[in-house]
C-alpha atoms as a PDB file:
ATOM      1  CA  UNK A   1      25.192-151.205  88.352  1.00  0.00           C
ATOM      2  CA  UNK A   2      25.066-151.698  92.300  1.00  0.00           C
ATOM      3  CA  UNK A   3      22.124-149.764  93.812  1.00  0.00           C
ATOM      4  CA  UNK A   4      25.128-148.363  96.257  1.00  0.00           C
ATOM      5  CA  UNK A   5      25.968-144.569  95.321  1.00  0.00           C
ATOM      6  CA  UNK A   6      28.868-142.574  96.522  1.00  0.00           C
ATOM      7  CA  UNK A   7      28.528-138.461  96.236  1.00  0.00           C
ATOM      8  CA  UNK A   8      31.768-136.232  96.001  1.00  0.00           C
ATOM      9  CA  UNK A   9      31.723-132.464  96.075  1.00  0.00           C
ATOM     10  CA  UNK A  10      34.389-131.405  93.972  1.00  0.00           C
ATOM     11  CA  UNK A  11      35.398-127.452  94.393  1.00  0.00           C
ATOM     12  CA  UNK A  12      36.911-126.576  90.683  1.00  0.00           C
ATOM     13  CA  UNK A  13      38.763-122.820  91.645  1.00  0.00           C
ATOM     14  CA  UNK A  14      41.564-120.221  90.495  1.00  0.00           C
ATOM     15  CA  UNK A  15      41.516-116.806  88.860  1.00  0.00           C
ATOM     16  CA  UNK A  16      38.806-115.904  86.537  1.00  0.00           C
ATOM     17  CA  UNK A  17      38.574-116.134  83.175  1.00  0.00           C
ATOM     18  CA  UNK A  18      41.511-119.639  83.452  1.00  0.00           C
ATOM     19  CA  UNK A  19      38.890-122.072  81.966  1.00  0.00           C
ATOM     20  CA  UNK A  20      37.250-123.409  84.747  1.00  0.00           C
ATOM     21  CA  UNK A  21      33.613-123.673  83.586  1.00  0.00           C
ATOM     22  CA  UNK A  22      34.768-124.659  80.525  1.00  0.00           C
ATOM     23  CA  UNK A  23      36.787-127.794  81.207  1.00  0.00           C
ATOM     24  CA  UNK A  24      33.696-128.882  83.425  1.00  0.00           C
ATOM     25  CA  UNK A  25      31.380-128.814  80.391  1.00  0.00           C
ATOM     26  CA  UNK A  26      34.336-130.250  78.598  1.00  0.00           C
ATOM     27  CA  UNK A  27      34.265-132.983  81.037  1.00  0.00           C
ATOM     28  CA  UNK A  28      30.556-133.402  81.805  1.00  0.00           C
ATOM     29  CA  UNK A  29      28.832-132.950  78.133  1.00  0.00           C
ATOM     30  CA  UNK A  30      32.298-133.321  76.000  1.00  0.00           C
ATOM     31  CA  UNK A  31      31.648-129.874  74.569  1.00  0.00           C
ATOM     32  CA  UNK A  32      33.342-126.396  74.505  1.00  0.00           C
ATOM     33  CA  UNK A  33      31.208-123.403  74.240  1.00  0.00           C
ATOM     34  CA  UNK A  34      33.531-120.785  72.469  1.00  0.00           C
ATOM     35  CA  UNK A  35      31.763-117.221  74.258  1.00  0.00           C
ATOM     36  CA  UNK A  36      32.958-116.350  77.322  1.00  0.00           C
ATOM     37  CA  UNK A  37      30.381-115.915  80.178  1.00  0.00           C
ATOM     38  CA  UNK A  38      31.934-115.177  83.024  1.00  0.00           C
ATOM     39  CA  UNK A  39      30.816-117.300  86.494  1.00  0.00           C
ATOM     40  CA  UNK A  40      28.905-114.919  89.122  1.00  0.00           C
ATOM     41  CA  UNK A  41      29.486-116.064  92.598  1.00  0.00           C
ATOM     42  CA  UNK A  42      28.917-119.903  91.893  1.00  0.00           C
ATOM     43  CA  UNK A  43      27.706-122.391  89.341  1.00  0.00           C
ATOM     44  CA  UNK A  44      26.683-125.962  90.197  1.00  0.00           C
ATOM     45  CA  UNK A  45      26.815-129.194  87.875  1.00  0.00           C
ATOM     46  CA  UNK A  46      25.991-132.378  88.776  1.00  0.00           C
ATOM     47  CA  UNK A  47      27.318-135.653  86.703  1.00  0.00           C
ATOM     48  CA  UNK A  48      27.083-139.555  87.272  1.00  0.00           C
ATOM     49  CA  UNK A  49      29.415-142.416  86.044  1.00  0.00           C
ATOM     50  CA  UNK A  50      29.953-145.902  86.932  1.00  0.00           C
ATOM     51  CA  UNK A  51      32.823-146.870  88.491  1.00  0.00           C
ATOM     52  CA  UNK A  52      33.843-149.885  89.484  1.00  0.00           C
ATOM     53  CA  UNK A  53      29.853-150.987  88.776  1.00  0.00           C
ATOM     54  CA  UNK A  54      28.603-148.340  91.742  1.00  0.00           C
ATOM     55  CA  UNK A  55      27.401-145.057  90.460  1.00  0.00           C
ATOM     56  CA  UNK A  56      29.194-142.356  91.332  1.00  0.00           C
ATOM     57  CA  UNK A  57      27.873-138.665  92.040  1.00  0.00           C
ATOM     58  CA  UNK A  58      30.145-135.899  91.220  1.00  0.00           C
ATOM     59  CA  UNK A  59      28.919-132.598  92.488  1.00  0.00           C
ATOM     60  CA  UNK A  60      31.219-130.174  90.573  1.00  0.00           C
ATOM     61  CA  UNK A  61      31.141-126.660  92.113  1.00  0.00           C
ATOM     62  CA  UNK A  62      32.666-124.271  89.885  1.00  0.00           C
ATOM     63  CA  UNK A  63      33.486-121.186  91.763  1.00  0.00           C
ATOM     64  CA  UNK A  64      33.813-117.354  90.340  1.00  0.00           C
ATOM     65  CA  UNK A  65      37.625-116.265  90.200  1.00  0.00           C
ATOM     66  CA  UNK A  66      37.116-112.521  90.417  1.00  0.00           C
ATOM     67  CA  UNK A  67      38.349-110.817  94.110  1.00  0.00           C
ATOM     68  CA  UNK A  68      34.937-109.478  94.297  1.00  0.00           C
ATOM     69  CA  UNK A  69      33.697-113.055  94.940  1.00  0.00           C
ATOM     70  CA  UNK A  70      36.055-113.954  97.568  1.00  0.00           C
ATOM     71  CA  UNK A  71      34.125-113.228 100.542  1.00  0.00           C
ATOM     72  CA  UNK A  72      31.816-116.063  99.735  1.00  0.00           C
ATOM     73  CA  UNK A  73      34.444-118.665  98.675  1.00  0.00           C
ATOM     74  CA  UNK A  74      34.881-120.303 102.567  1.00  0.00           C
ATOM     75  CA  UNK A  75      31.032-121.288 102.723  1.00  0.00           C
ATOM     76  CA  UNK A  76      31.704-122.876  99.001  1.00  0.00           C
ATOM     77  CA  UNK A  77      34.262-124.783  99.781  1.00  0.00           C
ATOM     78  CA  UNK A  78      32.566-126.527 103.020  1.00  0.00           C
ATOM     79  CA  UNK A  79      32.009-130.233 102.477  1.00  0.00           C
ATOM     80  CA  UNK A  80      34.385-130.354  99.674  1.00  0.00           C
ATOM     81  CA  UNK A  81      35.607-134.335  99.217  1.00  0.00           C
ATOM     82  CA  UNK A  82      38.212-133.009  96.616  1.00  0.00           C
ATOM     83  CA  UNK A  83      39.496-129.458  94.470  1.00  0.00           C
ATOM     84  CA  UNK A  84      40.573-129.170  91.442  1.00  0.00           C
ATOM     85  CA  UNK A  85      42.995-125.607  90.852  1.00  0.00           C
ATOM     86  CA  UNK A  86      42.959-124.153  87.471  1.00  0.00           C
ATOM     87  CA  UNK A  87      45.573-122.069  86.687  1.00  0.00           C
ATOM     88  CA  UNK A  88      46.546-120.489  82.618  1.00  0.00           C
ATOM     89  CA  UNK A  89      49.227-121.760  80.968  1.00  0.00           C
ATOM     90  CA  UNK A  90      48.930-118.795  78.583  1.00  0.00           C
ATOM     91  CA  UNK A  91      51.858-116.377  78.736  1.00  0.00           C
ATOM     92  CA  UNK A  92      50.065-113.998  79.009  1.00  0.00           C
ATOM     93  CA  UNK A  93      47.748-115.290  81.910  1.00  0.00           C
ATOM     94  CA  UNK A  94      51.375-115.574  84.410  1.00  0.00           C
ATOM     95  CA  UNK A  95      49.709-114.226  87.340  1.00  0.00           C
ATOM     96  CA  UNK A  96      47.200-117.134  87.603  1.00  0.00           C
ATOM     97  CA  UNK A  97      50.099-119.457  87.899  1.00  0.00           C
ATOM     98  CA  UNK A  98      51.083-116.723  90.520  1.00  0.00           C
ATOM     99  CA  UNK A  99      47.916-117.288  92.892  1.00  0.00           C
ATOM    100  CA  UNK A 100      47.416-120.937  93.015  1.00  0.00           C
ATOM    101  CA  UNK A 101      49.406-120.982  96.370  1.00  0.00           C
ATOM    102  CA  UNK A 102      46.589-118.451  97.584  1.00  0.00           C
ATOM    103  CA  UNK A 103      43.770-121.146  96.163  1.00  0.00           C
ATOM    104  CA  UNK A 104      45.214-123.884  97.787  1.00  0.00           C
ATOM    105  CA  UNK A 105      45.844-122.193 101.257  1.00  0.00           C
ATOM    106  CA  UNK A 106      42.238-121.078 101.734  1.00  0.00           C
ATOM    107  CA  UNK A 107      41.179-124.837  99.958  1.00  0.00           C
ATOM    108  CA  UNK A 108      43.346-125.970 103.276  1.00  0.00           C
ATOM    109  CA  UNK A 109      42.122-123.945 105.441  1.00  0.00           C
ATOM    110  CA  UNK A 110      38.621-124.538 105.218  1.00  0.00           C
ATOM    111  CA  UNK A 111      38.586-128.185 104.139  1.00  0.00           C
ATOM    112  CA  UNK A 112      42.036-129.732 105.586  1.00  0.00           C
ATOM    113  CA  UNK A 113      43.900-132.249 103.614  1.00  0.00           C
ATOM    114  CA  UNK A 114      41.412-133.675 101.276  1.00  0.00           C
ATOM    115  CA  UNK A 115      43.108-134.152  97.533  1.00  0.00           C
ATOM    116  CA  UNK A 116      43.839-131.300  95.152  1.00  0.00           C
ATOM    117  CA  UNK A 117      44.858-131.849  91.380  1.00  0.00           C
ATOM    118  CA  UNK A 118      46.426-128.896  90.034  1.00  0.00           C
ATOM    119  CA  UNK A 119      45.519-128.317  86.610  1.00  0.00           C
ATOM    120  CA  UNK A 120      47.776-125.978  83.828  1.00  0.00           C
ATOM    121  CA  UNK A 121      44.340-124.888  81.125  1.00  0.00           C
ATOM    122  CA  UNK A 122      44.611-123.606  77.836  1.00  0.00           C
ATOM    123  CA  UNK A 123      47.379-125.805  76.821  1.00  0.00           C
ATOM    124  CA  UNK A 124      46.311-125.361  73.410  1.00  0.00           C
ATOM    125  CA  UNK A 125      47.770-122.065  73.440  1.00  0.00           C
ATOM    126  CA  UNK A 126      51.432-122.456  74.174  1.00  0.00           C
ATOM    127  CA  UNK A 127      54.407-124.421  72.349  1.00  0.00           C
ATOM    128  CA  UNK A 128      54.389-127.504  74.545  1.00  0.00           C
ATOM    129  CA  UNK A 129      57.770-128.676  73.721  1.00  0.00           C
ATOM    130  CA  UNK A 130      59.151-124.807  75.040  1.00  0.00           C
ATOM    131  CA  UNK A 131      57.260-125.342  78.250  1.00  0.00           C
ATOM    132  CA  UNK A 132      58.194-128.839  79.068  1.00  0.00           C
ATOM    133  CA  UNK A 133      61.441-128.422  78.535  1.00  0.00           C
ATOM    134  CA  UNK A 134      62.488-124.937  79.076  1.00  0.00           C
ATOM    135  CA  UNK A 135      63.326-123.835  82.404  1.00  0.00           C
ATOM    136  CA  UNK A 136      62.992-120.145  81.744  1.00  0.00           C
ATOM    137  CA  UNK A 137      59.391-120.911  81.629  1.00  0.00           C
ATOM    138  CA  UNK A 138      57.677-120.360  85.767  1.00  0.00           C
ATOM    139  CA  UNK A 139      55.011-122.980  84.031  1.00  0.00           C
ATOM    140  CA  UNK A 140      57.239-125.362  82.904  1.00  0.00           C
ATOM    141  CA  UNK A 141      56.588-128.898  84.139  1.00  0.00           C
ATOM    142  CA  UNK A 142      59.859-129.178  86.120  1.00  0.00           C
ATOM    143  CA  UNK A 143      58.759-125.986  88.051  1.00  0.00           C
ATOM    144  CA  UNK A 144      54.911-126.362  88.195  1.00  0.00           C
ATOM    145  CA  UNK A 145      55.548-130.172  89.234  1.00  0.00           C
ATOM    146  CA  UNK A 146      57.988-129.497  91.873  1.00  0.00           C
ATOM    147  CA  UNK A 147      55.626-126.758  93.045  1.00  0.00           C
ATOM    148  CA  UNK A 148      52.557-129.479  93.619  1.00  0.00           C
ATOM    149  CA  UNK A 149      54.927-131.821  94.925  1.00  0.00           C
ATOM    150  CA  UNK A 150      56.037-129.241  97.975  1.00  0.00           C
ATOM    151  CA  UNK A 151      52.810-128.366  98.614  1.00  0.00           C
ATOM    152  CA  UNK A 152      50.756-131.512  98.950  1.00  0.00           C
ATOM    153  CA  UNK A 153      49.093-131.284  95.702  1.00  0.00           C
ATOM    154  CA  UNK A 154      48.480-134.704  94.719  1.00  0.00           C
ATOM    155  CA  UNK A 155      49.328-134.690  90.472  1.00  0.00           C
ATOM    156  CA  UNK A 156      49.871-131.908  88.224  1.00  0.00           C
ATOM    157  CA  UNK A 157      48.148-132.429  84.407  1.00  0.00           C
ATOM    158  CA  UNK A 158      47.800-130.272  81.355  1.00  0.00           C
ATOM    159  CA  UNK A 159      44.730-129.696  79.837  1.00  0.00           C
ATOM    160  CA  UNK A 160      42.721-127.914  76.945  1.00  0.00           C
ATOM    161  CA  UNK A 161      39.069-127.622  77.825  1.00  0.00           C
ATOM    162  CA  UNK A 162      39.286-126.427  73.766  1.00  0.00           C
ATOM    163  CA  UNK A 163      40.690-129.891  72.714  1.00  0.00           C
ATOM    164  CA  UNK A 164      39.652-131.884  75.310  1.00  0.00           C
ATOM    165  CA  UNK A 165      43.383-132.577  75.896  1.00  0.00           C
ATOM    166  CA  UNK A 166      44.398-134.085  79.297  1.00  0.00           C
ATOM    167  CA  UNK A 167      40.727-133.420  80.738  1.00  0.00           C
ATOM    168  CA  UNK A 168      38.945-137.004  81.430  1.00  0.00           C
ATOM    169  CA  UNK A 169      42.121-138.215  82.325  1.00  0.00           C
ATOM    170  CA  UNK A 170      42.992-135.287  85.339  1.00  0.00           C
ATOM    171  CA  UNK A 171      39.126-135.845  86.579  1.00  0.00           C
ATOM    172  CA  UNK A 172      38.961-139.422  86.823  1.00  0.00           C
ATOM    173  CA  UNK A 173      42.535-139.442  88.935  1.00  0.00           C
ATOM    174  CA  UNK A 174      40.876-137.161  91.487  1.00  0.00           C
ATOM    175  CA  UNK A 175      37.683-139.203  91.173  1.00  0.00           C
ATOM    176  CA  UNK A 176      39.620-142.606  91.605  1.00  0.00           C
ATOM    177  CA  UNK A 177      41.387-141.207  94.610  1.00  0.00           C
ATOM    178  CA  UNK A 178      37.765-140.078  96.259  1.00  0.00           C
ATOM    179  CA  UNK A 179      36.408-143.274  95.240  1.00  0.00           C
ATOM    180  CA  UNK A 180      39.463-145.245  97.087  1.00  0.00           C
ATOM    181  CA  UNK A 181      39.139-142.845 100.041  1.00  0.00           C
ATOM    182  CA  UNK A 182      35.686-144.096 100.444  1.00  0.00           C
ATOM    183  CA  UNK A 183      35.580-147.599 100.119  1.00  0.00           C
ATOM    184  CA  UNK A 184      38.589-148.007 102.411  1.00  0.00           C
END
């Protein structure tokens, strides 16, 4: 491995309670813890892989979802190289699909056009062939697609910090894209 090192701050946000600490772990440690512990104000991981033979940093910051947070949010988000929006793709959990405009606004604001991968969680919970297909659904891919496509958001992916579904995958396209960014 080259002794060169590139560090990315990645910004992981969205409502509370969508999976956001969870598909971290899922990505960093290739676990899933099954309690809930809610995030307070902002939790920090750090994780290293080789790409390309040059380590790579990844400085994940996974920020708290609840309103009462959201004062703090802009100083988060400063130095950001990328974001990753989490939204539910439980039924039940609509609204979070409903906010992820909000997310990616104040993402914007603060940090301009750096990438953002939009990412459906809990994928595990819905009938995936109903969603994909049905366009009754708000989630479904057409609309959740056409929604990232609008709005700058450079790929869409579904993912199951549970099952691990779609997860390495939706990181290491945001990591490849940071990577390119910086060795242009």
């Amino acid at each position: 491995m080259s002794e060169k090192a590139y560090g990315f701050k990645i910004t992981v946000v969205g409502d509370a309670a969508v999976g956001k600490t969870s598909l971290i772990k899922r990505y960093t440690t290739n676990s899933f813890e099954k309690d809930y512990i809610s995030t307070l104000g902002m939790q920090f991981s750090k994780y290293e892989e080789d790409l390309n033979g040059e380590l790579v940093e990844l400085f994940l910051w996974d920020l708290a979802g609840q309103e009462s947070f959201s004062t703090l949010r802009d100083r988060f988000y400063k130095g950001s190289s990328g974001a990753i929006i989490v939204f539910s793709l439980a039924p039940e959990e609509i609204e979070t699909y409903r906010h992820i405009d909000i997310w990616r606004s104040n993402i914007k604001e603060v940090c301009g056009n750096i990438p953002v991968i939009l990412f459906g969680n809990k994928a595990d919970l819905v009938d995936q062939n109903a969603i994909a297909t049905s366009p009754n659904y708000e989630t479904s891919d057409v609309h959740v697609k056409k929604f990232a496509q609008d709005h700058n958001i450079m790929e869409y992916f579904k993912t199951s910090a549970l099952t691990g579904q779609g997860v390495s995958i939706a990181f290491k396209k945001l990591v490849d894209k940071l990577y390119q960014r910086a060795t242009i």
